[in-house]
N, C-alpha and C. Protein backbone atom coordinates (compact mmCIF):
# COMPACT_ATOMS: atom_id res chain seq x y z
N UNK A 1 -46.51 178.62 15.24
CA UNK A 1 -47.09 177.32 14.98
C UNK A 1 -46.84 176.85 13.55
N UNK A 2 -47.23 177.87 12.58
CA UNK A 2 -46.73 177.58 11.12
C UNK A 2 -44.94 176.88 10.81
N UNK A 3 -43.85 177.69 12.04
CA UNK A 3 -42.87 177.00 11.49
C UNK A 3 -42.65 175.66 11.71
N UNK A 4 -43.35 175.64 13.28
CA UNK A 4 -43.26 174.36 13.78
C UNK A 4 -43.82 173.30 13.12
N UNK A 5 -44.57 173.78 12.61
CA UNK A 5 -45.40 172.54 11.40
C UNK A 5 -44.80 172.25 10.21
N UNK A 6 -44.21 173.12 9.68
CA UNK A 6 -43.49 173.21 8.44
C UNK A 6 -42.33 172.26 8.86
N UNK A 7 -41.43 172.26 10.01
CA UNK A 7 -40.06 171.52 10.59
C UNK A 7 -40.95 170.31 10.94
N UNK A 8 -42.06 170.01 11.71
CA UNK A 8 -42.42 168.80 11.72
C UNK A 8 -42.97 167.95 10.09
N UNK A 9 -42.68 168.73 9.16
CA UNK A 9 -43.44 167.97 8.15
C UNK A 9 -42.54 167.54 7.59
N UNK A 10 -41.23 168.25 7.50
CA UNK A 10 -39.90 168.35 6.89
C UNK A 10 -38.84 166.75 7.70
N UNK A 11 -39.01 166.63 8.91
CA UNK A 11 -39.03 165.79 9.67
C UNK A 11 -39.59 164.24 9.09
N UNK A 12 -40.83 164.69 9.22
CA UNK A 12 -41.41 163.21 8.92
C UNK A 12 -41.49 162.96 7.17
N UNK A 13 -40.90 163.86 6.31
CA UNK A 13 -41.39 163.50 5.23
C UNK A 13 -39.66 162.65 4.88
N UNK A 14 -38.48 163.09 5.78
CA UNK A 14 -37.09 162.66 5.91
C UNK A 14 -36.28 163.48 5.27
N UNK A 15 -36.80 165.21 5.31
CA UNK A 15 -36.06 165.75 5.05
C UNK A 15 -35.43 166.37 6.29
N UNK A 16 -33.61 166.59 6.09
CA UNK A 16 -33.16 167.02 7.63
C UNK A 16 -32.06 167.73 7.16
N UNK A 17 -32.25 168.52 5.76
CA UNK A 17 -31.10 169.44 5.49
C UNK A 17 -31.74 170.73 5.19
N UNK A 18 -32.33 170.84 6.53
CA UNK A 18 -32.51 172.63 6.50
C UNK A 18 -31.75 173.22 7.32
N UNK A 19 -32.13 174.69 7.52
CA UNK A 19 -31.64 175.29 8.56
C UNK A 19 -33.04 176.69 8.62
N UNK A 20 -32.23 177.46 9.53
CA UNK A 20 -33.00 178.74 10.00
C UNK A 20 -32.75 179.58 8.51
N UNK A 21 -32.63 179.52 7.63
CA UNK A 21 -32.46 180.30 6.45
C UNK A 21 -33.83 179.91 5.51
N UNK A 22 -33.84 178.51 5.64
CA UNK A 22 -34.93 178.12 4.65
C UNK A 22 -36.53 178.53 5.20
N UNK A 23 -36.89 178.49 6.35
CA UNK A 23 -37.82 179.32 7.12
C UNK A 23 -37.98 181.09 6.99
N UNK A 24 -36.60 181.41 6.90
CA UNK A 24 -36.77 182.79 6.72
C UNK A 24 -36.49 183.78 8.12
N UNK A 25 -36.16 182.85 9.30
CA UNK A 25 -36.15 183.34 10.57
C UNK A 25 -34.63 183.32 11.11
N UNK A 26 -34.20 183.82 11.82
CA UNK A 26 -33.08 183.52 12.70
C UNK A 26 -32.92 182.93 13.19
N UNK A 27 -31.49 182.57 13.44
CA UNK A 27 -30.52 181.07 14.01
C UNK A 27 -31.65 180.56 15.74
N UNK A 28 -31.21 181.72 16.23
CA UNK A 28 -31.86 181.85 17.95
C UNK A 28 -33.58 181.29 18.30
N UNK A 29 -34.55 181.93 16.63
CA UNK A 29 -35.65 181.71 16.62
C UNK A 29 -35.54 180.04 16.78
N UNK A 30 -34.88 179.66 15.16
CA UNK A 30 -35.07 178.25 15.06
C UNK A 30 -34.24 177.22 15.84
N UNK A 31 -33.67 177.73 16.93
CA UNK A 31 -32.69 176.51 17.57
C UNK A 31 -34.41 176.28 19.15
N UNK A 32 -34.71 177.80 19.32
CA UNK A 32 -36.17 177.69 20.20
C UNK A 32 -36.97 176.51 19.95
N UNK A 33 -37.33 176.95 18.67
CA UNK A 33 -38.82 175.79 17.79
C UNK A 33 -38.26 174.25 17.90
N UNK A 34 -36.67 174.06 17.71
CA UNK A 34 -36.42 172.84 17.83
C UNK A 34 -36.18 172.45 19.15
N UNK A 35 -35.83 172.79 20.44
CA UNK A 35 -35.69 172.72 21.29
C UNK A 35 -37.26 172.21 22.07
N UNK A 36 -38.06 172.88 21.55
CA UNK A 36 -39.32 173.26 22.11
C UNK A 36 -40.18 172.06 21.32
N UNK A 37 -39.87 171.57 20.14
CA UNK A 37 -40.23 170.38 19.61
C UNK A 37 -39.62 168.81 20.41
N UNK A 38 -38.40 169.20 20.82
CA UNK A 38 -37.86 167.80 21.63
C UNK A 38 -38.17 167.83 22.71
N UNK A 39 -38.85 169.46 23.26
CA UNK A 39 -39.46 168.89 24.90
C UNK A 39 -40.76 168.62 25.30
N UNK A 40 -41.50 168.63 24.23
CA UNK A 40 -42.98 167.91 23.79
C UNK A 40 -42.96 166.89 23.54
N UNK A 41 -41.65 166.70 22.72
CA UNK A 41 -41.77 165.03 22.72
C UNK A 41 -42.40 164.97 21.07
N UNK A 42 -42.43 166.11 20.43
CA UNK A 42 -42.85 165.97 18.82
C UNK A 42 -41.55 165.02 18.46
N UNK A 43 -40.44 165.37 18.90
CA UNK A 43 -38.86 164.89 17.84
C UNK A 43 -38.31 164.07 18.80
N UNK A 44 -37.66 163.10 18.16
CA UNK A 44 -36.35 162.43 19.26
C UNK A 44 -34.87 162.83 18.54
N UNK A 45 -33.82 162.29 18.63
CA UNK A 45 -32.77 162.11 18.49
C UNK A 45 -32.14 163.48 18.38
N UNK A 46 -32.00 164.50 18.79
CA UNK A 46 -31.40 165.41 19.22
C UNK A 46 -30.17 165.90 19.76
N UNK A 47 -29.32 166.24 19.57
CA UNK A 47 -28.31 166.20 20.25
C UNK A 47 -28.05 167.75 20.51
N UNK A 48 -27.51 168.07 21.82
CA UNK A 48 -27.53 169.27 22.53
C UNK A 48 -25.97 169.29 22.90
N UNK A 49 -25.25 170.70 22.86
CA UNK A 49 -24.45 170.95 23.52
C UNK A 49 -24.62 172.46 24.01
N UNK A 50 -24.29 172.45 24.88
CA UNK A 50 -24.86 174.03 25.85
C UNK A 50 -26.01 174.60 25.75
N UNK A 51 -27.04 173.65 25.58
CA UNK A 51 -28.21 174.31 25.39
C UNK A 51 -28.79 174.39 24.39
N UNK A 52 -27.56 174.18 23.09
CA UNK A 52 -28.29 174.56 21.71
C UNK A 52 -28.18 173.09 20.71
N UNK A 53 -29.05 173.57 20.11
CA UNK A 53 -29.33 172.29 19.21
C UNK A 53 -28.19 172.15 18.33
N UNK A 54 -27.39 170.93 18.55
CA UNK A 54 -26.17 170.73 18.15
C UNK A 54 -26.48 170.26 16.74
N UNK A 55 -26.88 169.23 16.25
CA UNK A 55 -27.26 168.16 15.53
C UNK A 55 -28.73 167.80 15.40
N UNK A 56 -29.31 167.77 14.53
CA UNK A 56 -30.46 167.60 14.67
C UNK A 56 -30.89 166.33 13.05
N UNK A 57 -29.62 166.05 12.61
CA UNK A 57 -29.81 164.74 11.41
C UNK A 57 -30.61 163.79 11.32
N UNK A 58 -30.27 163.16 12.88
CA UNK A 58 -31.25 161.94 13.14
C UNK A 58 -32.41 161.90 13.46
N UNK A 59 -32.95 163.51 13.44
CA UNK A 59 -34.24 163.62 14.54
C UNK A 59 -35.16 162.67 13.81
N UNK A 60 -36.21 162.52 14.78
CA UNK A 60 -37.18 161.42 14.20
C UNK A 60 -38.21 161.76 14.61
N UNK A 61 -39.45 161.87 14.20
CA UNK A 61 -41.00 161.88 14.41
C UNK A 61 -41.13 161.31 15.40
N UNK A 62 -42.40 161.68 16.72
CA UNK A 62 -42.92 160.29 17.13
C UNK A 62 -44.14 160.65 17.31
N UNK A 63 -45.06 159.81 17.84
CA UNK A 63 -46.18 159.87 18.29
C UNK A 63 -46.98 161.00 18.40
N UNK A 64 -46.39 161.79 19.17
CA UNK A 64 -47.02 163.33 19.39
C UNK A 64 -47.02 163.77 18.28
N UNK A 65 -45.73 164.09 17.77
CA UNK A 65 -45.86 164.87 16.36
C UNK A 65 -46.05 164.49 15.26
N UNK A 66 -46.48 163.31 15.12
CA UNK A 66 -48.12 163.25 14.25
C UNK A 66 -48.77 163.59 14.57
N UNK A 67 -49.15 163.12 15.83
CA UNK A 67 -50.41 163.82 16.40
C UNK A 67 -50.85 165.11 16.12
N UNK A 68 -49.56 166.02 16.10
CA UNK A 68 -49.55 167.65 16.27
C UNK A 68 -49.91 167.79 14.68
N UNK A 69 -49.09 166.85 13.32
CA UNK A 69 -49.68 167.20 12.53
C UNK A 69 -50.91 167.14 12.26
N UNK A 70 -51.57 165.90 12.48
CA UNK A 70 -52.42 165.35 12.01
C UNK A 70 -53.52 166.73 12.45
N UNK A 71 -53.40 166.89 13.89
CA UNK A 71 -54.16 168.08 14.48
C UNK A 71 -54.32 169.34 13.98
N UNK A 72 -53.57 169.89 12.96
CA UNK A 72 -53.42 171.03 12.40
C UNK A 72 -53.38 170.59 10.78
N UNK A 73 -54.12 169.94 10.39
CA UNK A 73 -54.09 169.24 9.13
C UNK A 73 -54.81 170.50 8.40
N UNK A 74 -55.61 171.76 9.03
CA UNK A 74 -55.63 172.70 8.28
C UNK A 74 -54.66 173.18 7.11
N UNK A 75 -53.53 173.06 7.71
CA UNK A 75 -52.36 173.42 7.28
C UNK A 75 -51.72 172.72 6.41
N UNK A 76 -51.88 171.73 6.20
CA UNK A 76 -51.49 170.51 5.19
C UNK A 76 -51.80 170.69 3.81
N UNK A 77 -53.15 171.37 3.20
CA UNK A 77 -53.40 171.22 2.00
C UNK A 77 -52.38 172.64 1.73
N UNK A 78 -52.31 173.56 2.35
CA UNK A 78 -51.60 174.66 1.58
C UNK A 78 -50.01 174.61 1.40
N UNK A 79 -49.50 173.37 2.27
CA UNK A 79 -48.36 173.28 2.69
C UNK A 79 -47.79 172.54 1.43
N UNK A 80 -48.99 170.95 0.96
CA UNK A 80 -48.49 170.52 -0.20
C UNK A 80 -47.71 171.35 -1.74
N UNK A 81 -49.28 172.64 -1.66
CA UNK A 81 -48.77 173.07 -2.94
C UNK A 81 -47.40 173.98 -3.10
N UNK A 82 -47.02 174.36 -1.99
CA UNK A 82 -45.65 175.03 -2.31
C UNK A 82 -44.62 174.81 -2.70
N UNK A 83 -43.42 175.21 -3.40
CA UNK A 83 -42.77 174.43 -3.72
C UNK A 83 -41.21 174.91 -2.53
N UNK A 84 -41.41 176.09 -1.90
CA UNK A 84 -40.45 176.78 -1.18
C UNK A 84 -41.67 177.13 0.54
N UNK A 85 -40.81 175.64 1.52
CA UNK A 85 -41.30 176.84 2.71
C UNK A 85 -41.45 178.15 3.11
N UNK A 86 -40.17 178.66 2.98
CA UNK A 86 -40.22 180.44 3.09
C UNK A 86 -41.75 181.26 2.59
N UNK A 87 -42.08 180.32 1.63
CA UNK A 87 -43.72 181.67 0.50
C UNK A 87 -44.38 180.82 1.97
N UNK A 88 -44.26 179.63 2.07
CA UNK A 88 -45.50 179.66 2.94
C UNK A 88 -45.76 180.06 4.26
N UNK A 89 -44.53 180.52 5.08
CA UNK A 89 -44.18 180.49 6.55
C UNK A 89 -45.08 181.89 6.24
N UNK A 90 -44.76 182.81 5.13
CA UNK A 90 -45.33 184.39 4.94
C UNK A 90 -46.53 184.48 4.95
């Protein structure tokens, strides 16, 4: 849930030059979390080829995933002060 929040914040704040390195997890983990974010309907613009998250530049926030943040806003004040996702995913 922590990464997924961290990629939805990263998302809506218009950042879209991460990858599975800056989390701290593997390629397979983070192509899941994004996959699993566009079939909730947290992300749009996605682009897939064989299954895996091809492109993910354009993704865009919607509805839900505010929602999802807003819902876990626990997570928000500790999220501001970091300056590196990775300390906080730990």
């Amino acid at each position: 849930d922590k990464i997924l929040y961290a990629i939805l914040k990263e998302i809506d704040k218009g950042n879209r030059d991460f990858d599975h390195n800056d989390f701290g997890i593997d390629q397979d983990e983070f192509m899941d979390i994004l996959r699993y974010a566009h079939r909730e309907k947290y992300i749009d613009e996605v682009t897939y080829a064989d299954n895996i998250v091809y492109f993910y530049g354009n993704a865009t926030i919607t509805s839900l995933g505010k929602e999802y943040l807003a819902s876990n806003s626990k997570w928000a004040k500790a999220y501001k002060t970091l300056k590196e996702v990775r300390d906080w995913i730990k």
